[in-house]
C-alpha atoms as a PDB file:
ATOM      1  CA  UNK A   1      -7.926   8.357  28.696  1.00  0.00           C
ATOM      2  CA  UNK A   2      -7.477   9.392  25.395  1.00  0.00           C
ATOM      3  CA  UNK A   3      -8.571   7.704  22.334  1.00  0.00           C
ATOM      4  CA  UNK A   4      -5.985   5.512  20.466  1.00  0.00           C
ATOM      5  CA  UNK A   5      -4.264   7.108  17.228  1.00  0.00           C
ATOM      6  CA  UNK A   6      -6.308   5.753  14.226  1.00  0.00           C
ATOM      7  CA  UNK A   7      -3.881   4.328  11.423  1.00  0.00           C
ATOM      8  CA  UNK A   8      -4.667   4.974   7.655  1.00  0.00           C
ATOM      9  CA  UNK A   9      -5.826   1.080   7.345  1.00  0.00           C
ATOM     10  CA  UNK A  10      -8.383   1.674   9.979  1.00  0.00           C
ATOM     11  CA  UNK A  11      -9.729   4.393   6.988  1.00  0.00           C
ATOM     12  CA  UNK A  12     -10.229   1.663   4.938  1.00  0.00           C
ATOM     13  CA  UNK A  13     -12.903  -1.122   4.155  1.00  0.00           C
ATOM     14  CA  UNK A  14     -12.350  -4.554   4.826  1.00  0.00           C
ATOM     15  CA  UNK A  15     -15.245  -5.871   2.966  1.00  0.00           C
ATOM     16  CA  UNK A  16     -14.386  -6.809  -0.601  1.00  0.00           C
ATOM     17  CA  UNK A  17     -10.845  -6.399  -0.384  1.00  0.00           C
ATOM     18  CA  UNK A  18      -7.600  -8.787   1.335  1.00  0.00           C
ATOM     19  CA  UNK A  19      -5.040  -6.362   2.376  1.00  0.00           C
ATOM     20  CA  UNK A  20      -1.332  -7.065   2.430  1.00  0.00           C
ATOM     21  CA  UNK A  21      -0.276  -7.634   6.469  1.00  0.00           C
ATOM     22  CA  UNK A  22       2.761  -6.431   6.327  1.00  0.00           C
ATOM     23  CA  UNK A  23       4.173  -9.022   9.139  1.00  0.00           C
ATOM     24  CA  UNK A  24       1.361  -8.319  10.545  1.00  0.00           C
ATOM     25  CA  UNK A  25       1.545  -4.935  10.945  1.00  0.00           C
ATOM     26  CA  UNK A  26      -2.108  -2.644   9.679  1.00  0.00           C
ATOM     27  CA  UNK A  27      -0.912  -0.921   6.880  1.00  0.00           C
ATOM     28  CA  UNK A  28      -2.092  -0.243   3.660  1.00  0.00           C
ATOM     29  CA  UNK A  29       1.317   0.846   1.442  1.00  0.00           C
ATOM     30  CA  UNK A  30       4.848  -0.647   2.216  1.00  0.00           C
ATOM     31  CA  UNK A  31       5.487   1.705   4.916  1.00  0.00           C
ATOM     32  CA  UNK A  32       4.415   3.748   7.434  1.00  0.00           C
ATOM     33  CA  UNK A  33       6.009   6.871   6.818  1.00  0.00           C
ATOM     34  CA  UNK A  34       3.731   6.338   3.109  1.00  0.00           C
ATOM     35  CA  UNK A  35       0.512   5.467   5.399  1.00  0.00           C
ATOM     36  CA  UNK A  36       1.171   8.673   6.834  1.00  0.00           C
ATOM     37  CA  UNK A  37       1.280  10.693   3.787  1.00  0.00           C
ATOM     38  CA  UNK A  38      -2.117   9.405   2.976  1.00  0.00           C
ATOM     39  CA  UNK A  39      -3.467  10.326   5.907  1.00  0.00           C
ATOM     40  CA  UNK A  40      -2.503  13.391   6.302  1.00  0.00           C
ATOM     41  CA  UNK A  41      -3.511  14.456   2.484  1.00  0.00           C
ATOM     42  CA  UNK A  42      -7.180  13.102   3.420  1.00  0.00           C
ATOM     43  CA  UNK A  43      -7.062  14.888   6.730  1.00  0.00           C
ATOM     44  CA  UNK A  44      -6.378  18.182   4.801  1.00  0.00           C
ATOM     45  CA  UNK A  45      -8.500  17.558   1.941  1.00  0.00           C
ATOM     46  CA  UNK A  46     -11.346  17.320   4.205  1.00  0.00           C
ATOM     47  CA  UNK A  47     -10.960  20.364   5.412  1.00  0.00           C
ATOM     48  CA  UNK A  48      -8.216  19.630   7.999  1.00  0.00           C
ATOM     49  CA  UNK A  49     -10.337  18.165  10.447  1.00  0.00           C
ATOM     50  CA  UNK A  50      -8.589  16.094  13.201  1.00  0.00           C
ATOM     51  CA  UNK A  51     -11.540  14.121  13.791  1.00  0.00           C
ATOM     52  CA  UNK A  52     -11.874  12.668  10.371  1.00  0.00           C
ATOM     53  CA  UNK A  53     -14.235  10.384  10.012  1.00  0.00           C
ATOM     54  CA  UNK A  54     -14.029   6.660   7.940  1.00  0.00           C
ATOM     55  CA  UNK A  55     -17.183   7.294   5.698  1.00  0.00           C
ATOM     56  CA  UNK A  56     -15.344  10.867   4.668  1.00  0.00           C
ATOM     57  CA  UNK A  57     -12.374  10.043   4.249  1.00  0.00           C
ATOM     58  CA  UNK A  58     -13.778   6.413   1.720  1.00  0.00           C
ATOM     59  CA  UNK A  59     -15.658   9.525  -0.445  1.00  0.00           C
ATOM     60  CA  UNK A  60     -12.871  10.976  -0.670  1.00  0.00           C
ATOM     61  CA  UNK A  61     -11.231   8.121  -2.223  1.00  0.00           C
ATOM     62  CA  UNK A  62     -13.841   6.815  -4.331  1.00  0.00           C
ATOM     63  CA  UNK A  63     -13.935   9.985  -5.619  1.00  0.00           C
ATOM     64  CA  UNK A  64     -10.375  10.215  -6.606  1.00  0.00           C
ATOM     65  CA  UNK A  65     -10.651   6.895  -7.776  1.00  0.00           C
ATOM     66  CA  UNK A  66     -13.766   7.462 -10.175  1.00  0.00           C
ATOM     67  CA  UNK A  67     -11.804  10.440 -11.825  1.00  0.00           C
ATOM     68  CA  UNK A  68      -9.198   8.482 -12.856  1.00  0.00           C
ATOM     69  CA  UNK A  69     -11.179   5.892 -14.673  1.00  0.00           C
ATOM     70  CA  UNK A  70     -13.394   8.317 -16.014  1.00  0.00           C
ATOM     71  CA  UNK A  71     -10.458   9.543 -17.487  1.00  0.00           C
ATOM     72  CA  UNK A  72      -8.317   6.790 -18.562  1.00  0.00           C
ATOM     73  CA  UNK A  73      -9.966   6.699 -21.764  1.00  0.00           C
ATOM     74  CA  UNK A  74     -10.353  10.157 -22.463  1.00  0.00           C
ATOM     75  CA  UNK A  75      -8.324  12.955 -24.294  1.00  0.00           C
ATOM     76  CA  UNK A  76      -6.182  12.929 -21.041  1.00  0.00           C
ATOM     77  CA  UNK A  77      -6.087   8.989 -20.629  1.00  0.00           C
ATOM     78  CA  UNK A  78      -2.912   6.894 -21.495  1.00  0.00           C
ATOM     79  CA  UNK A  79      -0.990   7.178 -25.178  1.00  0.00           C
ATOM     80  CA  UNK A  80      -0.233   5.125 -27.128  1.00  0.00           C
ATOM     81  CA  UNK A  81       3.720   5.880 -26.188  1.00  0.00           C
ATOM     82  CA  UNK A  82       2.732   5.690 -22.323  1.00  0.00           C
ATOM     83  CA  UNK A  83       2.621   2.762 -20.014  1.00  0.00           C
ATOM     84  CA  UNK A  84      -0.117   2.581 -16.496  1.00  0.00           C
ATOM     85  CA  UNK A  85       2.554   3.582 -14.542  1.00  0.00           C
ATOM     86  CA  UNK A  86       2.773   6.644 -16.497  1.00  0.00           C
ATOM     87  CA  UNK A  87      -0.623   7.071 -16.240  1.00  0.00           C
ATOM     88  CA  UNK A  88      -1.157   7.022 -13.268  1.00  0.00           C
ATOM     89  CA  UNK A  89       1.575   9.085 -11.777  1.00  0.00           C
ATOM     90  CA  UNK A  90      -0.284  11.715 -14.155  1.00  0.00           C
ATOM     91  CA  UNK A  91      -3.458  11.334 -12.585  1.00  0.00           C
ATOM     92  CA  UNK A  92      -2.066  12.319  -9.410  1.00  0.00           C
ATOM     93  CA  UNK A  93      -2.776  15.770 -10.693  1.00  0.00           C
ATOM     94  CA  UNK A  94      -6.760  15.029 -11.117  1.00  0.00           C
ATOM     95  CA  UNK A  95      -7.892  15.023  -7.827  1.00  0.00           C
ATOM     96  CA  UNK A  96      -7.069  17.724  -4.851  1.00  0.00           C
ATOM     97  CA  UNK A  97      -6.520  14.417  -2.718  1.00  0.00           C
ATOM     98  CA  UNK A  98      -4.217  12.649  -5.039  1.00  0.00           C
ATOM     99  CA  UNK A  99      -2.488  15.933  -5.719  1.00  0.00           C
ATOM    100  CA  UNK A 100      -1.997  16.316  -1.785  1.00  0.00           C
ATOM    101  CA  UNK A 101      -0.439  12.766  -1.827  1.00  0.00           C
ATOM    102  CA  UNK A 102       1.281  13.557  -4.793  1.00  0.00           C
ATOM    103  CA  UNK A 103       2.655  10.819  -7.632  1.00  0.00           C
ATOM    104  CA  UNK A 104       5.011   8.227  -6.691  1.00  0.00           C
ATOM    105  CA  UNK A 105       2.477   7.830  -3.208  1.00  0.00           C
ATOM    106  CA  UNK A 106      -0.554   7.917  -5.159  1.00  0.00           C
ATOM    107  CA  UNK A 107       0.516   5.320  -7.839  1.00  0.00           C
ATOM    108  CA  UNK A 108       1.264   2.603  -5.204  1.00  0.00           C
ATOM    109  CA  UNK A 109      -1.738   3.186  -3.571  1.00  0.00           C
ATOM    110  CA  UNK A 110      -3.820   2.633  -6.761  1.00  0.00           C
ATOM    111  CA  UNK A 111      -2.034  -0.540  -6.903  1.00  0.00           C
ATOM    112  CA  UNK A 112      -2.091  -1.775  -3.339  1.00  0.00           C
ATOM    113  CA  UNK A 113      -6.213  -0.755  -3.301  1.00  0.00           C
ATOM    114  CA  UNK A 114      -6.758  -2.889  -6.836  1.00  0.00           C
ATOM    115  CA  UNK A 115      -3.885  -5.719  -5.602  1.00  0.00           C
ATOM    116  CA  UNK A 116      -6.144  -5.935  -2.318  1.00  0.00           C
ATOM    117  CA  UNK A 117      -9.516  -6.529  -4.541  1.00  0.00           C
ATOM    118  CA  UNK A 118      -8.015  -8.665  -6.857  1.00  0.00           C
ATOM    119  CA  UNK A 119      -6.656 -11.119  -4.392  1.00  0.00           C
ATOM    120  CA  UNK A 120     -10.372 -10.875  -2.263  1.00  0.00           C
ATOM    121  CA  UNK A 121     -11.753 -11.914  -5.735  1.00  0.00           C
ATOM    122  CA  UNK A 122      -9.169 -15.352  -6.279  1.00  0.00           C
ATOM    123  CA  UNK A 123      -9.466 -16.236  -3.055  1.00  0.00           C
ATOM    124  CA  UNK A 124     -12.695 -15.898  -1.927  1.00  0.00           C
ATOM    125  CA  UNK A 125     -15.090 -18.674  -2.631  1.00  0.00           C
ATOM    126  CA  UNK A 126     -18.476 -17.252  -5.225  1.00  0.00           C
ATOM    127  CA  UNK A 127     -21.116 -17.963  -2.384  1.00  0.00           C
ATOM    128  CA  UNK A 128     -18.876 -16.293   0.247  1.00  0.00           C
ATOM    129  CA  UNK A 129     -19.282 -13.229  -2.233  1.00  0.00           C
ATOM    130  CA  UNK A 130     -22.623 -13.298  -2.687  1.00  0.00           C
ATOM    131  CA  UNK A 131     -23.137 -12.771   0.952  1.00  0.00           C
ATOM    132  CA  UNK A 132     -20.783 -10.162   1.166  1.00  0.00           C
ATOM    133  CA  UNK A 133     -22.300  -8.266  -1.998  1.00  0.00           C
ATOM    134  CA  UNK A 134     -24.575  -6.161   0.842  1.00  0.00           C
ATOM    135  CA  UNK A 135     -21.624  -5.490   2.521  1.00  0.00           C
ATOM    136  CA  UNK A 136     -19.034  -4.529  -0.468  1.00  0.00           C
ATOM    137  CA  UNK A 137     -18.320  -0.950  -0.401  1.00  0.00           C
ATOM    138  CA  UNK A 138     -18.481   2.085  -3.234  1.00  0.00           C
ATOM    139  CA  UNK A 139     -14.311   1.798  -2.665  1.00  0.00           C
ATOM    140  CA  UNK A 140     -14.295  -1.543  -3.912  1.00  0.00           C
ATOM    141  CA  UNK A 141     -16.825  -1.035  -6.404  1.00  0.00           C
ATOM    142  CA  UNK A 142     -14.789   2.217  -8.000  1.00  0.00           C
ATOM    143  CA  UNK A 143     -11.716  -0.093  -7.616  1.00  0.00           C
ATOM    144  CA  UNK A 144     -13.059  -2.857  -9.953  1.00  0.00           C
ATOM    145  CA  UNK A 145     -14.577   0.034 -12.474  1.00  0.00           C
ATOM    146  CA  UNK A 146     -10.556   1.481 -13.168  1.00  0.00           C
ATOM    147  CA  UNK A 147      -9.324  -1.811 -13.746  1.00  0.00           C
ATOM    148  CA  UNK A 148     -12.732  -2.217 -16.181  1.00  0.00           C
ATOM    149  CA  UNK A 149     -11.807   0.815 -17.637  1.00  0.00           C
ATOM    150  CA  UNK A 150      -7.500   0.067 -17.275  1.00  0.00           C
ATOM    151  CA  UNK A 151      -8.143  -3.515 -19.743  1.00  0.00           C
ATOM    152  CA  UNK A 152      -5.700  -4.795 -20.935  1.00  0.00           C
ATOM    153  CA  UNK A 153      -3.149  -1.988 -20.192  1.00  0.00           C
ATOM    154  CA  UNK A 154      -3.231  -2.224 -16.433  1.00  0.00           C
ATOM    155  CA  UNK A 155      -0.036  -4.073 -16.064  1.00  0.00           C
ATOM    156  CA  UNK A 156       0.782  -5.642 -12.579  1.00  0.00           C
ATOM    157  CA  UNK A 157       4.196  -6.858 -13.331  1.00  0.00           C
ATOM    158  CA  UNK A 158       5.079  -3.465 -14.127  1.00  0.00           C
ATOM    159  CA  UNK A 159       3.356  -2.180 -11.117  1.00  0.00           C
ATOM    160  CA  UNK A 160       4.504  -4.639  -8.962  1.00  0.00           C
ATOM    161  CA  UNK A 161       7.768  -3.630  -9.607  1.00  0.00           C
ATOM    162  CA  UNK A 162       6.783   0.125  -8.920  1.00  0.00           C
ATOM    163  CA  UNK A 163       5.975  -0.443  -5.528  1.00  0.00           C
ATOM    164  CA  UNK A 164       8.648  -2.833  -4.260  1.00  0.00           C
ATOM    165  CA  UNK A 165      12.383  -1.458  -5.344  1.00  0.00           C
ATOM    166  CA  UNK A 166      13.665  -3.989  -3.946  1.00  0.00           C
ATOM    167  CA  UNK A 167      12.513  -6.835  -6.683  1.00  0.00           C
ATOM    168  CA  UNK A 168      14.806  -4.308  -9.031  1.00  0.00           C
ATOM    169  CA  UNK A 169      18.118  -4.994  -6.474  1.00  0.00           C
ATOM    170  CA  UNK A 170      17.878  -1.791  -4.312  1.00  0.00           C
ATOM    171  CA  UNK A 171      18.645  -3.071  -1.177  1.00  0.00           C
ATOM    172  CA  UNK A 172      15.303  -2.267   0.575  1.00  0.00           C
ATOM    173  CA  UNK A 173      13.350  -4.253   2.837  1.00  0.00           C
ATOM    174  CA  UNK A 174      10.168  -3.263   2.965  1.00  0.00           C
ATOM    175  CA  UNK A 175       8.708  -5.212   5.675  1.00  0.00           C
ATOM    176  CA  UNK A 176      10.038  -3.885   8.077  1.00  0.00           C
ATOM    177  CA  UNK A 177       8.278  -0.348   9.377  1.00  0.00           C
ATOM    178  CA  UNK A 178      10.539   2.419   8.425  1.00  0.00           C
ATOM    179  CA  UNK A 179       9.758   4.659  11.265  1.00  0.00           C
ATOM    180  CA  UNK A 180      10.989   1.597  14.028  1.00  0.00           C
ATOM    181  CA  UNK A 181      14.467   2.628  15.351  1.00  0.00           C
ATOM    182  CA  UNK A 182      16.863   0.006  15.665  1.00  0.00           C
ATOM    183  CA  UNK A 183      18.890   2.987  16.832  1.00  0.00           C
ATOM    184  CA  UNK A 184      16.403   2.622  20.134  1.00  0.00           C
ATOM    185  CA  UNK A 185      16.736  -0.893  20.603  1.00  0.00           C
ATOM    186  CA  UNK A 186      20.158  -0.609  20.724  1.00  0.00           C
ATOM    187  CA  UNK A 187      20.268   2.481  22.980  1.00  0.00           C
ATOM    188  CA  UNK A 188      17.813  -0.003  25.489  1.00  0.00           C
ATOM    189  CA  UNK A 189      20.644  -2.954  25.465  1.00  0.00           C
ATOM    190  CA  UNK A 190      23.488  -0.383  26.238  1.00  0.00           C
ATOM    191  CA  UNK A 191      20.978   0.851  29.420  1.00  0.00           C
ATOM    192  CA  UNK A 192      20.915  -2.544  30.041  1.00  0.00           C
ATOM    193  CA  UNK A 193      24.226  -3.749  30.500  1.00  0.00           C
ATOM    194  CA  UNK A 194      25.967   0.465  30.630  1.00  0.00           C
ATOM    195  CA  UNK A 195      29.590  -0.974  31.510  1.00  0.00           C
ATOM    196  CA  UNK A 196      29.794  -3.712  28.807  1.00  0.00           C
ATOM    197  CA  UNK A 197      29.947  -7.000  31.459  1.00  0.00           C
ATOM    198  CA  UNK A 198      27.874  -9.153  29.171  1.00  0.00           C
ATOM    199  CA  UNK A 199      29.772 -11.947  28.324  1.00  0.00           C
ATOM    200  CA  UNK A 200      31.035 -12.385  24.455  1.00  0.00           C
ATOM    201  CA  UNK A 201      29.508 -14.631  21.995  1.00  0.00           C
ATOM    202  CA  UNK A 202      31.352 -17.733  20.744  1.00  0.00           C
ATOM    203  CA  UNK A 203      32.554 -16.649  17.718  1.00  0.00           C
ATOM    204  CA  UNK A 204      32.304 -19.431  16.099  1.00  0.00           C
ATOM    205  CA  UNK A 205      28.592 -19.792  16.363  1.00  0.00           C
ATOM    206  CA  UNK A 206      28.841 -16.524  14.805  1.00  0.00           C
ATOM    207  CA  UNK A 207      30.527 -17.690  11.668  1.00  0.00           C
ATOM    208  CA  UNK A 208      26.598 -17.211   9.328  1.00  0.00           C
ATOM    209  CA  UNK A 209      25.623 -13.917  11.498  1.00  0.00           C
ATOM    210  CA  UNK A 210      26.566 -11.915   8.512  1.00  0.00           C
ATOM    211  CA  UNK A 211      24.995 -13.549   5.654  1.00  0.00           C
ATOM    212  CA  UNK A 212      21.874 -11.859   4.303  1.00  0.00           C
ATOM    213  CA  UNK A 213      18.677 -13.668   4.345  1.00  0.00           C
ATOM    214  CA  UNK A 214      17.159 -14.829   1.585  1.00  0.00           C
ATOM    215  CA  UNK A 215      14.940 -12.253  -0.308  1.00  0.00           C
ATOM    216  CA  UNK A 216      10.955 -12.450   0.734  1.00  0.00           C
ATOM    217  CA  UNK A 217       9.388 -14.517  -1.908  1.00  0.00           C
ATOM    218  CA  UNK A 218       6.612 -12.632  -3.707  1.00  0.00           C
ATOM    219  CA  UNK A 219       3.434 -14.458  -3.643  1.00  0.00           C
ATOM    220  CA  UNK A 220       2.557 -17.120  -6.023  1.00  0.00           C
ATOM    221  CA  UNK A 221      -0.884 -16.650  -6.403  1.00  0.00           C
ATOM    222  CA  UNK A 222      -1.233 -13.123  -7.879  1.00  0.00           C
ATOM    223  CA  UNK A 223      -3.419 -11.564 -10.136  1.00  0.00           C
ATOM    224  CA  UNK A 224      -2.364 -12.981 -13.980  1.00  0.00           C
ATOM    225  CA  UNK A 225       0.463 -10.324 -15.391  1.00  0.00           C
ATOM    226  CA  UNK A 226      -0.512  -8.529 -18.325  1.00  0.00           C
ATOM    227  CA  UNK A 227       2.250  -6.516 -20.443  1.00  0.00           C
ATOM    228  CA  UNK A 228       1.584  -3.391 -22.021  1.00  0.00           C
END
């Protein structure tokens, strides 16, 4: 029996960092089709091994990580006329792994990795830490130096904003997985019932069907906003 598909979040640490679930669904960015960009850049980066392995594929990562706040502060860091998001869609071009993701990928994962350690931090009591300090890995620790090195300019509004459209009126839901196929379920209901004997709806229980749910509410405990 073969082995079951590893997803991107099974790449990742859990240690030291609260992912987003997504409806409960393991991913790391806000969609799968994204995950999978990931994945494959770290699969090729590596050397295109199939078999890639969690510990080389977190190197990788802290590695790409490091670079950027090595950088941030350098000739090559942010301007004075440039914002993080600029930033960091620039330092897609510092790493062979980020450049494999490429920008718009890259920048959202930067945020969901440092959104993810941020929220471990707030909601994770100091003693509970303290344990876990044996246990936190070189991700999380290259995570907290960028936002060291970030200040005051790492803005999570701003980023926030990045990586959900849908906050700026797109209509976009992004929890829902965009490589499901509601064309399938469909297709599976007309297999179902082929000739169309199912007997209608009452049509006026029907009256609300169209009305669009309210908009997820983001999360009221996030890490404190800082402009630019």
């Amino acid at each position: 029996m073969p082995a079951p598909r590893m997803l991107l979040f099974d790449f990742f640490p859990r240690a030291g960092f609260l992912w987003r679930r997504w409806q409960g669904s393991p991913r790391i960015l806000r969609s799968s089709s994204r995950d999978t960009v990931v994945q494959r850049a770290l699969i090729v980066t590596s050397g295109g091994r199939v078999g890639l392995r969690r510990r080389d594929a977190q190197r990788l990562m802290v590695g790409a990580v490091n670079l950027v706040a090595e950088k941030i502060n350098g000739e090559s860091g942010i301007r004075p006329d440039e914002g993080i998001i600029e930033y960091l869609e620039q330092s897609a071009n510092f790493s062979e792994l980020s450049k494999a993701i490429g920008p718009e990928v890259w920048t959202e994962l930067i945020f969901q990795m440092a959104d993810a350690r941020s929220k471990y931090k707030r909601r994770t009591p100091q003693a509970l830490q303290d344990s876990d300090s044996n246990q936190v890995t070189t991700l999380a620790l290259a995570v907290d130096g960028l936002l060291a090195a970030a200040g005051d300019r790492w803005d999570w509004l701003a980023l926030e904003f990045y990586a959900y459209p849908h906050l700026m009126g797109e209509e976009m839901d992004y929890e829902i997985d965009e490589d499901s196929s509601e064309e399938e379920g469909d297709h599976d209901k007309k297999e179902e019932d082929p000739e169309g004997k199912d007997k209608p709806k009452d049509k006026g229980k029907g009256k609300d069907k169209d009305k669009k749910p309210p908009a997820r509410e983001m999360e009221g405990d996030r890490p404190r906003r800082r402009r630019l």
